[in-house]
N, C-alpha and C. Protein backbone atom coordinates (compact mmCIF):
# COMPACT_ATOMS: atom_id res chain seq x y z
N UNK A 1 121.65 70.40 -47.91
CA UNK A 1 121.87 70.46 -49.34
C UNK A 1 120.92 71.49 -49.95
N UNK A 2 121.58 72.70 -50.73
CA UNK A 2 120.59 73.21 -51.70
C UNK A 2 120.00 73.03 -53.03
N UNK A 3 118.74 73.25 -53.07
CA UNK A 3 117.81 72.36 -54.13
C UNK A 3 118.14 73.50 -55.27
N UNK A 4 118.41 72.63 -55.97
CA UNK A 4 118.88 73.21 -57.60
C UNK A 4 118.03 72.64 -58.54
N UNK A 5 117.78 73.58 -59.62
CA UNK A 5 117.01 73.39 -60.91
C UNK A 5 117.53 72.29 -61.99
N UNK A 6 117.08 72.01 -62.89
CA UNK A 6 117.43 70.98 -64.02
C UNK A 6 118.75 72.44 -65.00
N UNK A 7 119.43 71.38 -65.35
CA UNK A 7 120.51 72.63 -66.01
C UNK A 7 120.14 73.20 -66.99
N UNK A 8 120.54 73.82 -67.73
CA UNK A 8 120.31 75.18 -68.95
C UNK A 8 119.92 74.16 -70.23
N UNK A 9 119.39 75.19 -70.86
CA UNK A 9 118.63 74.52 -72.46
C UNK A 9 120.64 74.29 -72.65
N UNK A 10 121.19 75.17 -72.73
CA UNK A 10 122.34 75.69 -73.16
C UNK A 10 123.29 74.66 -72.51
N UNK A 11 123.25 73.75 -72.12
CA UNK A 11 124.26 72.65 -71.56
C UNK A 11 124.94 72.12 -72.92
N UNK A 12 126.38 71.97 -72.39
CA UNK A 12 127.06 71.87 -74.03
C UNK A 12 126.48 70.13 -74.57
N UNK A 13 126.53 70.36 -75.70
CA UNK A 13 126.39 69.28 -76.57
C UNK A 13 127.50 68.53 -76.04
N UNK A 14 128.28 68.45 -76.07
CA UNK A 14 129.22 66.92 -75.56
C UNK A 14 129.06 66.22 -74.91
N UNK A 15 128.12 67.07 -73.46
CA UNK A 15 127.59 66.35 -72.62
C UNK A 15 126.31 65.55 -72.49
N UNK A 16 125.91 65.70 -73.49
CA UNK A 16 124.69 64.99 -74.09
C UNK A 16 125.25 63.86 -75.15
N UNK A 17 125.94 63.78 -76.03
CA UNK A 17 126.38 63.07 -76.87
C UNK A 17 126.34 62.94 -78.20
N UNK A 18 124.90 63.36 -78.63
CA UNK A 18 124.62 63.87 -79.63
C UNK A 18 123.88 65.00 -79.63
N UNK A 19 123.95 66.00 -79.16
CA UNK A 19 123.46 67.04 -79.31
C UNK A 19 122.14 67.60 -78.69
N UNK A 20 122.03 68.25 -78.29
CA UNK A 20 120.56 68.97 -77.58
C UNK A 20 119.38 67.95 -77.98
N UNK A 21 118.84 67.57 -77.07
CA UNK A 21 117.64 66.80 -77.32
C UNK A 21 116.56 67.29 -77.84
N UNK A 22 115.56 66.91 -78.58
CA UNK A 22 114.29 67.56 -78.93
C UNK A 22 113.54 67.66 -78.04
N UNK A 23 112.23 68.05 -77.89
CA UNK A 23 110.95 68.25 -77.07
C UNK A 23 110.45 67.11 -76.45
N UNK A 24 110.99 65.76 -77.29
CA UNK A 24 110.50 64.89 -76.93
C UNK A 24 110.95 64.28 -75.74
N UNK A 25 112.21 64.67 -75.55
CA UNK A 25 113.30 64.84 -74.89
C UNK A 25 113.44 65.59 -73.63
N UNK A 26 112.81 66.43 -73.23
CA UNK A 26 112.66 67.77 -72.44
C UNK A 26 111.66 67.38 -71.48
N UNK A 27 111.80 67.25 -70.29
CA UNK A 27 110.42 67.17 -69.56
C UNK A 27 110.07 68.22 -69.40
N UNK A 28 108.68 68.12 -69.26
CA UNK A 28 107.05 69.16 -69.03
C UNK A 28 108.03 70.69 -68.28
N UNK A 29 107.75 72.01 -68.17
CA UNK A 29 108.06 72.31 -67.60
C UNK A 29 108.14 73.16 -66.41
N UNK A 30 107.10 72.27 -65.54
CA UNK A 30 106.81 72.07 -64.51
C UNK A 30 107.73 70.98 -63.84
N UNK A 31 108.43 70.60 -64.17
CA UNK A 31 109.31 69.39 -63.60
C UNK A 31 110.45 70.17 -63.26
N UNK A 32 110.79 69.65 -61.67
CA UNK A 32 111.94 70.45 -61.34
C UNK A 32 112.72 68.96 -61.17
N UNK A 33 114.38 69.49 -60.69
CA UNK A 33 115.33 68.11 -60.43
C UNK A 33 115.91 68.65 -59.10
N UNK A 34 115.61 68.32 -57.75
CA UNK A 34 116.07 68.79 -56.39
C UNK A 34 116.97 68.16 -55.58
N UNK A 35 117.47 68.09 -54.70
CA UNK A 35 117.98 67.13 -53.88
C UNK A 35 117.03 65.84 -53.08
N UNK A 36 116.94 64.90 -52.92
CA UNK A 36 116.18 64.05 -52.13
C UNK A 36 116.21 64.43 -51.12
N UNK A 37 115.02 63.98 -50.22
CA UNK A 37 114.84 64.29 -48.18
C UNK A 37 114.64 63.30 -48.41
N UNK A 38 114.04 62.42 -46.84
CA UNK A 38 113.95 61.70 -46.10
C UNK A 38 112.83 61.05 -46.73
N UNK A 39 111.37 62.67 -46.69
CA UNK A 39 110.83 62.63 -46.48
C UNK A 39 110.23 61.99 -48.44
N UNK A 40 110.53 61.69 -48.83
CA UNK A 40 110.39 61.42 -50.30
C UNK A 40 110.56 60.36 -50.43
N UNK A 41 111.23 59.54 -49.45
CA UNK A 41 111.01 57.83 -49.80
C UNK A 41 110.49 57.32 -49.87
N UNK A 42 108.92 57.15 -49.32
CA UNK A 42 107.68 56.49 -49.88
C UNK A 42 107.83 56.21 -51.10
N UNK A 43 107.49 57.88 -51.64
CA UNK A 43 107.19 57.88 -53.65
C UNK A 43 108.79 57.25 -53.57
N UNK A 44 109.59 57.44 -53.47
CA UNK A 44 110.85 56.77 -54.06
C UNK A 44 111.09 55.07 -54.35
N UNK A 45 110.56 54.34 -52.67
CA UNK A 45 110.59 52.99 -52.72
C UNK A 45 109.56 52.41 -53.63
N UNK A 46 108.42 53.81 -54.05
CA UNK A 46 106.99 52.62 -54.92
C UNK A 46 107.76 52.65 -56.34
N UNK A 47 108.59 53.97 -56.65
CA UNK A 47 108.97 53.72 -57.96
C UNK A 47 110.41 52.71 -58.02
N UNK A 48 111.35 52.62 -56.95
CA UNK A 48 112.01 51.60 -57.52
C UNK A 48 111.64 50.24 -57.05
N UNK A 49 110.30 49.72 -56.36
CA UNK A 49 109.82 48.51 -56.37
C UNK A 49 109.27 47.94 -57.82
N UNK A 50 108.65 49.28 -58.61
CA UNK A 50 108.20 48.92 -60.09
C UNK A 50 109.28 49.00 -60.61
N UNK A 51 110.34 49.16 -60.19
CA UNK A 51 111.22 49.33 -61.70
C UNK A 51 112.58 48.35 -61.50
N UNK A 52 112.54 47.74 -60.57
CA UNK A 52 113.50 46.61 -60.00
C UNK A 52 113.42 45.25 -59.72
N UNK A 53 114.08 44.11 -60.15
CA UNK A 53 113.93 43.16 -59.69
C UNK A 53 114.15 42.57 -58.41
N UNK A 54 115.37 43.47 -57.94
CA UNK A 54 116.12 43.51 -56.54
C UNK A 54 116.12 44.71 -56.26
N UNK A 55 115.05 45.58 -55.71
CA UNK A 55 114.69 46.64 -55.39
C UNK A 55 115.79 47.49 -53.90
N UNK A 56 116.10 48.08 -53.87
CA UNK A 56 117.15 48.62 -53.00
C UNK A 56 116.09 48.64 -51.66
N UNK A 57 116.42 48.62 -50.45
CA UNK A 57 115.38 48.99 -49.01
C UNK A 57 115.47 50.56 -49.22
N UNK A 58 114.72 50.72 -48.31
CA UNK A 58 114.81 52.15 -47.75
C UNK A 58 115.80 52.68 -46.58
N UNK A 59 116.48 51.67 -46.07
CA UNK A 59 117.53 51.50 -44.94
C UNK A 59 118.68 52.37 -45.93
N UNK A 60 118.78 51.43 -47.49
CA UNK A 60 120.15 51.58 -48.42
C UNK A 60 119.88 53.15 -48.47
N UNK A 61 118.47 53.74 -48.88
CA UNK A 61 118.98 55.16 -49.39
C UNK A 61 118.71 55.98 -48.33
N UNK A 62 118.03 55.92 -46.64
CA UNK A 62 118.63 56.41 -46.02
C UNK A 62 120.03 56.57 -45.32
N UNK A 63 120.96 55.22 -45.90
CA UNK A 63 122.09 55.38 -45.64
C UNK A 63 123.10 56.26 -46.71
N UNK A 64 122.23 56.47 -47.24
CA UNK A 64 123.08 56.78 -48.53
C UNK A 64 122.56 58.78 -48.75
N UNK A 65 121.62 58.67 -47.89
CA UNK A 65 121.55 60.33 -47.83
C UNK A 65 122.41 61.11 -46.42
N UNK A 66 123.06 59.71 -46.22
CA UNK A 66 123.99 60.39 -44.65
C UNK A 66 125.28 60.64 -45.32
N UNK A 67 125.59 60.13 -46.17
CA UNK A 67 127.24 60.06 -46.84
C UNK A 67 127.31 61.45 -47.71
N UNK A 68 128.23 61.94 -47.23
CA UNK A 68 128.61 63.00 -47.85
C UNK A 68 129.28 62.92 -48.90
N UNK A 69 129.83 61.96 -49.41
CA UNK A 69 130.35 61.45 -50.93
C UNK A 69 129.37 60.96 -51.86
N UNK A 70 127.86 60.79 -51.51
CA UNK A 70 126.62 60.60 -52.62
C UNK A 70 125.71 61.86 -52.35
N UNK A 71 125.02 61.52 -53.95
CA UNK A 71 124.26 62.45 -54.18
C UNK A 71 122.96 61.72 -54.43
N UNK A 72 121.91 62.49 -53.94
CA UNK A 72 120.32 61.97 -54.61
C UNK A 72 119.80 62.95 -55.45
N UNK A 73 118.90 62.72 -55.96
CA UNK A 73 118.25 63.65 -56.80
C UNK A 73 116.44 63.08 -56.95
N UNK A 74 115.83 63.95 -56.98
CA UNK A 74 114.48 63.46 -57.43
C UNK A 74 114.19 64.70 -58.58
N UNK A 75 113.07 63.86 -59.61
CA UNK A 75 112.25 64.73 -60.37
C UNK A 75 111.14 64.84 -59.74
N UNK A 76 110.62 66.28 -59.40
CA UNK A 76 109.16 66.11 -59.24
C UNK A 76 108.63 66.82 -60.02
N UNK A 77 107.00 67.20 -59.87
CA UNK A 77 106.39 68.41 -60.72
C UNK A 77 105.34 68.92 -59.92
N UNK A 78 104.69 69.93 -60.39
CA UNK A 78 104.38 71.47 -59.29
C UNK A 78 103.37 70.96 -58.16
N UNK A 79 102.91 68.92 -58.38
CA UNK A 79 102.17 69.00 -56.93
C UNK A 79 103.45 68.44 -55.96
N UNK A 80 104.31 68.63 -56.34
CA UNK A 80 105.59 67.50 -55.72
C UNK A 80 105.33 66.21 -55.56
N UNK A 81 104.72 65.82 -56.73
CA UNK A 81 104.79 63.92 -56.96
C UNK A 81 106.13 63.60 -57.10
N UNK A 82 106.88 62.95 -56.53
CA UNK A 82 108.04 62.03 -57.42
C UNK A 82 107.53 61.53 -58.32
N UNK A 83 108.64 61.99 -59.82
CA UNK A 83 108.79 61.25 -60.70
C UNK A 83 109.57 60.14 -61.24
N UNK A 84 110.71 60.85 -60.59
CA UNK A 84 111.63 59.83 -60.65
C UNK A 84 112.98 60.60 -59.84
N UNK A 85 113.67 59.38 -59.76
CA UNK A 85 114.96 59.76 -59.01
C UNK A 85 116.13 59.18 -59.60
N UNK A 86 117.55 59.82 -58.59
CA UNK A 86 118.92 59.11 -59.61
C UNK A 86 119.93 59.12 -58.19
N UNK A 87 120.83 58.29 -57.88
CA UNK A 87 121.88 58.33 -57.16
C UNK A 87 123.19 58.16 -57.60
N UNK A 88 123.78 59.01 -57.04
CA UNK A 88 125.50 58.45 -57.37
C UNK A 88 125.95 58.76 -56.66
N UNK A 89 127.25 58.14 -56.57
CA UNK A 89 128.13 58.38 -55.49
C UNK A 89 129.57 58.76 -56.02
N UNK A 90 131.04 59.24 -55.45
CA UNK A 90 131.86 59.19 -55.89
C UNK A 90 132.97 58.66 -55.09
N UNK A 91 134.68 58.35 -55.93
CA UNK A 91 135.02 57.80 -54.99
C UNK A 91 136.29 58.94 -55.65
N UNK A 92 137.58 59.90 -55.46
CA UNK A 92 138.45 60.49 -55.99
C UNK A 92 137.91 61.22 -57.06
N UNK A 93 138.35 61.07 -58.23
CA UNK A 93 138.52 61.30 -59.91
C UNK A 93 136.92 60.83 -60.01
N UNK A 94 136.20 59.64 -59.81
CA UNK A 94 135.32 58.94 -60.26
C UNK A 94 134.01 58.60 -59.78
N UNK A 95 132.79 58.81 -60.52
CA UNK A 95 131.67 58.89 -59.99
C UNK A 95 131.22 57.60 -60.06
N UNK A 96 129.89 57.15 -59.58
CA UNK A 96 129.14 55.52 -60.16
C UNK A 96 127.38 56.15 -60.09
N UNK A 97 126.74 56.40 -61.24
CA UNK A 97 125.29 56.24 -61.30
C UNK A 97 125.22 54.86 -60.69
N UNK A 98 124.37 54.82 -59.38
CA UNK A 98 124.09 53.76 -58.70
C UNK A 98 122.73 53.11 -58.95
N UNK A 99 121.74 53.87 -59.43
CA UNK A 99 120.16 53.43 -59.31
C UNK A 99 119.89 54.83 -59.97
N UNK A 100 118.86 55.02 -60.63
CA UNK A 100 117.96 55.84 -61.27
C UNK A 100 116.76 55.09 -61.79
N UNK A 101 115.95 55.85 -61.79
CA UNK A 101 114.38 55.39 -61.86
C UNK A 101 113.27 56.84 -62.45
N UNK A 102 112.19 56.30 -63.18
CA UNK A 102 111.42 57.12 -63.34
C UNK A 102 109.89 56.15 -63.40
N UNK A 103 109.19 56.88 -62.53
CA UNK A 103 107.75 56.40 -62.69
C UNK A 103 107.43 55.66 -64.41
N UNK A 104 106.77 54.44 -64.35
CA UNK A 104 106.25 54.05 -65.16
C UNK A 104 105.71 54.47 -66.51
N UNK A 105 104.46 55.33 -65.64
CA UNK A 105 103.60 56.10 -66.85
C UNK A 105 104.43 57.69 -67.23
N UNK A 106 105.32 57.90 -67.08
CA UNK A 106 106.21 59.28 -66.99
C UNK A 106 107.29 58.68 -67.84
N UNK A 107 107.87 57.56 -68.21
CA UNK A 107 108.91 57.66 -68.96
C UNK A 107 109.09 57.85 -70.48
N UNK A 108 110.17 58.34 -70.72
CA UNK A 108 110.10 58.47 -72.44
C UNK A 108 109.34 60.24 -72.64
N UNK A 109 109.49 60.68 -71.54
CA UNK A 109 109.59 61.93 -71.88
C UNK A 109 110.43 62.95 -71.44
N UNK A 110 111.72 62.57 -70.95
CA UNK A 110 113.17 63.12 -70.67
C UNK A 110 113.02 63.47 -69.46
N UNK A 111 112.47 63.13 -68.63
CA UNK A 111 112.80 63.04 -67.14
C UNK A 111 113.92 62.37 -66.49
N UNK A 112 114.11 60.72 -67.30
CA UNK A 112 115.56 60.22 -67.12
C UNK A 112 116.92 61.16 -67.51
N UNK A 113 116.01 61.50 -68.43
CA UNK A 113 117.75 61.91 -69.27
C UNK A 113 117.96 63.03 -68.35
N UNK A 114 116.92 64.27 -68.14
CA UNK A 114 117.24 65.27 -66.88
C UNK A 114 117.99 65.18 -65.60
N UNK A 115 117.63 63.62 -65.12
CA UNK A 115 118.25 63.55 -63.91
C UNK A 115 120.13 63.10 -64.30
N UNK A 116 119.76 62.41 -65.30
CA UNK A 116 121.23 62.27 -65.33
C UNK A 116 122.28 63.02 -65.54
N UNK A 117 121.22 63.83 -66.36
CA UNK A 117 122.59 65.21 -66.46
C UNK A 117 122.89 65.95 -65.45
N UNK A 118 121.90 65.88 -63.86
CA UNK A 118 121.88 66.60 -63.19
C UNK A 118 123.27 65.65 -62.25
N UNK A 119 123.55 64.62 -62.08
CA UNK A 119 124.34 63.68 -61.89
C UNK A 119 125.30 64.43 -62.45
N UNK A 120 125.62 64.62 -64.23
CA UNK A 120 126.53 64.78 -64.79
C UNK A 120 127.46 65.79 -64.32
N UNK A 121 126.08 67.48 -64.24
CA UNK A 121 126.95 68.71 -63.31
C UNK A 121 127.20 68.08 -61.84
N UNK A 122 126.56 67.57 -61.11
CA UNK A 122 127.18 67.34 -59.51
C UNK A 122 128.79 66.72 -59.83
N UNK A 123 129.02 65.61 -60.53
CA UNK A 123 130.28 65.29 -61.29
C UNK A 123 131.32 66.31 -61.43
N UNK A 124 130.76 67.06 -62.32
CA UNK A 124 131.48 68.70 -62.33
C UNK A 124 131.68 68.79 -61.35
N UNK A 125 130.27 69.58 -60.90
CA UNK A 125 130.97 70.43 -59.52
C UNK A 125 131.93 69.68 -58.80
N UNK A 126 131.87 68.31 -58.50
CA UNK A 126 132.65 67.85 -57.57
C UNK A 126 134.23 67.54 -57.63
N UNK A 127 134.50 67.72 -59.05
CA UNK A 127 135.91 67.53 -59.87
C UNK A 127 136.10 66.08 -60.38
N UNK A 128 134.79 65.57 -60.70
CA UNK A 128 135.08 64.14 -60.75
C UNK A 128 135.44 64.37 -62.64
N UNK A 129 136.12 63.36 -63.14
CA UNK A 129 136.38 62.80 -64.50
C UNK A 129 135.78 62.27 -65.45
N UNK A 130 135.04 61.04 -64.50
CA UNK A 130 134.16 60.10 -65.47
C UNK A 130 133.43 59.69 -64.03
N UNK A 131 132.12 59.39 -64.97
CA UNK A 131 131.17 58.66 -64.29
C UNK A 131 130.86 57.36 -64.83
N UNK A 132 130.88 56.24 -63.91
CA UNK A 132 130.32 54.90 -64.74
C UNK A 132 128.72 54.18 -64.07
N UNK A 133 128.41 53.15 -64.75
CA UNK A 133 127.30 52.66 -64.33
C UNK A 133 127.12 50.81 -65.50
N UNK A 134 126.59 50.73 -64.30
CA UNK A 134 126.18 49.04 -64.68
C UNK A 134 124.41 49.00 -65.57
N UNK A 135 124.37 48.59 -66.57
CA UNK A 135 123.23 48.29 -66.76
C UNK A 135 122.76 46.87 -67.65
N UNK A 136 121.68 46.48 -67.63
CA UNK A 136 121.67 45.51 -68.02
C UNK A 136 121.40 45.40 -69.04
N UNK A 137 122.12 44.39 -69.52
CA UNK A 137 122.85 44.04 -71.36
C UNK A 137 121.57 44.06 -72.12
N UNK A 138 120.14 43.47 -71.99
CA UNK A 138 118.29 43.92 -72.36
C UNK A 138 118.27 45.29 -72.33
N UNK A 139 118.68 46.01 -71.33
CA UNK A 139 117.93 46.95 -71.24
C UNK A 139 117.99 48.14 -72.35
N UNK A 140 117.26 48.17 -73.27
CA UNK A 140 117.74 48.67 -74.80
C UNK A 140 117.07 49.88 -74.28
N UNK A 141 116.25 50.34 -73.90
CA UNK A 141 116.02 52.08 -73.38
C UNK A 141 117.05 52.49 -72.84
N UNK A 142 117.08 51.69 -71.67
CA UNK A 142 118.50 52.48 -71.11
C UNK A 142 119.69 53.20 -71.68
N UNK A 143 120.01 51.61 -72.59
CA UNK A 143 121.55 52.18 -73.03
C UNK A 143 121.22 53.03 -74.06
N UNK A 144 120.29 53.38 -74.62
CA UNK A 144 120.69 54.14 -75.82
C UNK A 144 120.39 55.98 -75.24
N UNK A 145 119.35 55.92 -73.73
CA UNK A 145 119.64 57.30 -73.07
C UNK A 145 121.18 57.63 -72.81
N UNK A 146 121.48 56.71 -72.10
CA UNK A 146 122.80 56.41 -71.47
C UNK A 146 123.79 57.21 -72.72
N UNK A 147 123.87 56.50 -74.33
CA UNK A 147 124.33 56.90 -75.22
C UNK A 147 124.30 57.76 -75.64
N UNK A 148 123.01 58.59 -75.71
CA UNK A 148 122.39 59.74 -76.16
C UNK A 148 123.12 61.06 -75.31
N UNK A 149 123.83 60.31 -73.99
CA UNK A 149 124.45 61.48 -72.88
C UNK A 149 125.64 60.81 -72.44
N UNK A 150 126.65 60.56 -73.99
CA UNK A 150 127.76 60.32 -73.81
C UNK A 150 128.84 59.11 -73.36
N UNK A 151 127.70 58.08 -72.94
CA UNK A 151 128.00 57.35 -71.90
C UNK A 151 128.95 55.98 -73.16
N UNK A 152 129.39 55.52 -72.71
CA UNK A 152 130.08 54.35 -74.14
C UNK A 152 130.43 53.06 -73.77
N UNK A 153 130.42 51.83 -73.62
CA UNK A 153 130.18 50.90 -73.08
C UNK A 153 132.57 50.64 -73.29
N UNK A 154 132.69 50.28 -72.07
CA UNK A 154 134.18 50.05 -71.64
C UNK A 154 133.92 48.23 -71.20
N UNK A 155 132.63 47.92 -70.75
CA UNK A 155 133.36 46.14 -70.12
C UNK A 155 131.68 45.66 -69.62
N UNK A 156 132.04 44.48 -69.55
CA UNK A 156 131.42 43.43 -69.14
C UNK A 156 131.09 43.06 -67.93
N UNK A 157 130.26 42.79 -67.07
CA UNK A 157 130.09 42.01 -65.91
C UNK A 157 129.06 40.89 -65.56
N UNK A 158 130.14 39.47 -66.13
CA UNK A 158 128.85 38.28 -66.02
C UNK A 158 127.98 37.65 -64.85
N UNK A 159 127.12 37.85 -65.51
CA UNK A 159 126.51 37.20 -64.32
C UNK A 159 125.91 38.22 -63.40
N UNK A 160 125.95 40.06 -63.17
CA UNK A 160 126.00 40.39 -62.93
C UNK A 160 124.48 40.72 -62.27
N UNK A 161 123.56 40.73 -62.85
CA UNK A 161 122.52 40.46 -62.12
C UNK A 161 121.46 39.14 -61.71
N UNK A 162 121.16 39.40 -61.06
CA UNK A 162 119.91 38.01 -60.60
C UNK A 162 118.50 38.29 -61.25
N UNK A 163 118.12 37.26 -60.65
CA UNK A 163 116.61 37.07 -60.98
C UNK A 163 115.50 38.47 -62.46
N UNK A 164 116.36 38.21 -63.75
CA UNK A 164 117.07 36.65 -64.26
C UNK A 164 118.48 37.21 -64.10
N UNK A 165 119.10 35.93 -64.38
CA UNK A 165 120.66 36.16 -64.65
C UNK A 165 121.16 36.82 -65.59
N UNK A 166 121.89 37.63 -65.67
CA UNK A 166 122.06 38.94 -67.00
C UNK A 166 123.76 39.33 -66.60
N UNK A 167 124.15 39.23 -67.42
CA UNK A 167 125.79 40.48 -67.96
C UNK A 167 125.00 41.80 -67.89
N UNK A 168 126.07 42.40 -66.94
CA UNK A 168 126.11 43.94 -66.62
C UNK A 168 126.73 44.63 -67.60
N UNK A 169 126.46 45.35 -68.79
CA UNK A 169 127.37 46.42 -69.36
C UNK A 169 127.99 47.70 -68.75
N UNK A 170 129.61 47.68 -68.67
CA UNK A 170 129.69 48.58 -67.78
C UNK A 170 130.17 49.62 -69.01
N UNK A 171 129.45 51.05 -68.58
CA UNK A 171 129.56 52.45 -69.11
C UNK A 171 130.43 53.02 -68.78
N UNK A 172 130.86 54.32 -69.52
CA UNK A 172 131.75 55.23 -69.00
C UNK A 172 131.28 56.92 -69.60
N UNK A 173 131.37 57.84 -68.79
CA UNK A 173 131.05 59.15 -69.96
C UNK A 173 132.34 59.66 -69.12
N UNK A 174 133.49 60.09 -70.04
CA UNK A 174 134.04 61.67 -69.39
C UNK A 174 133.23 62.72 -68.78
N UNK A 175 133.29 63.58 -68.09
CA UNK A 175 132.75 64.58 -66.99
C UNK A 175 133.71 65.70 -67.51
N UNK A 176 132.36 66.15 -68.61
CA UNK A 176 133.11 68.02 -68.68
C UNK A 176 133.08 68.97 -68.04
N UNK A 177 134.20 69.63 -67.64
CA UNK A 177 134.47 70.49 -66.31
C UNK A 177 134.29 72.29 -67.36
């Protein structure tokens, strides 16, 4: 896989949702958005052990860097710390943000929102339509990034997570080609 940059200041507004983000919005820029290795799962499993209740193994996303129908992504910056990361996969027409994560002390300064858009072009490139994703019905940061990049809540899924028990909101964004 070749390692690609975070996309253009110039990415259309639609695909954001409301419009070009501010500064606040923008990670540092020293932050690149690359493909995941192997070799990045350490930093990967410490940030989604903090950021999960049911934390994925490292088995799941080395299986998941063998499939040629998913994508990984990490943020890092110029010492190559992971900052955070994003997966999706697709299946035809249709993508699924599977897991995304950003270090703790790093969030809330558009590192999430970067990776997702970087999700958004792989979507593109790949000819997919729409991308969806599950998140949880609390999670009020989330959905309103999620919103902020188009994403619009289509359905419900009860019960959908554990420990605690939570309804999954399921998302949808069209994928502009």
């Amino acid at each position: 896989m070749a390692e690609r940059d975070l996309p253009p200041p110039g990415t259309p507004p639609d695909r954001r949702g409301t419009g070009a983000p501010g500064p606040e919005t923008r990670p540092a820029p020293d932050i690149r958005i690359r493909d995941m290795r192997a070799m990045d799962l350490p930093q990967v499993l410490d940030i989604e052990a903090a950021s999960f209740a049911t934390p994925w193994s490292s088995r799941t996303f080395l299986n998941l860097l063998r499939r040629p129908n998913a994508a990984l992504f990490v943020a890092e910056d110029s010492t190559r710390r992971v900052l955070g990361y994003a997966v999706v996969w697709f299946a035809g027409p249709e993508g699924e943000l599977g897991d995304v994560a950003v270090r703790t002390e790093r969030r809330r300064v558009g590192i999430g929102s970067a990776l997702v858009e970087r999700v958004l072009a792989e979507a593109s490139e790949r000819g997919a339509t729409e991308v969806y994703l599950e998140v949880r019905e609390s999670n009020e940061s989330a959905r309103r990034l999620y919103a902020r990049l188009g994403f619009e809540v289509v359905g419900r899924r009860a019960s959908y997570y554990a420990d605690p028990v939570e309804d999954a909101l399921l998302m949808k964004v069209s994928v502009v080609r």
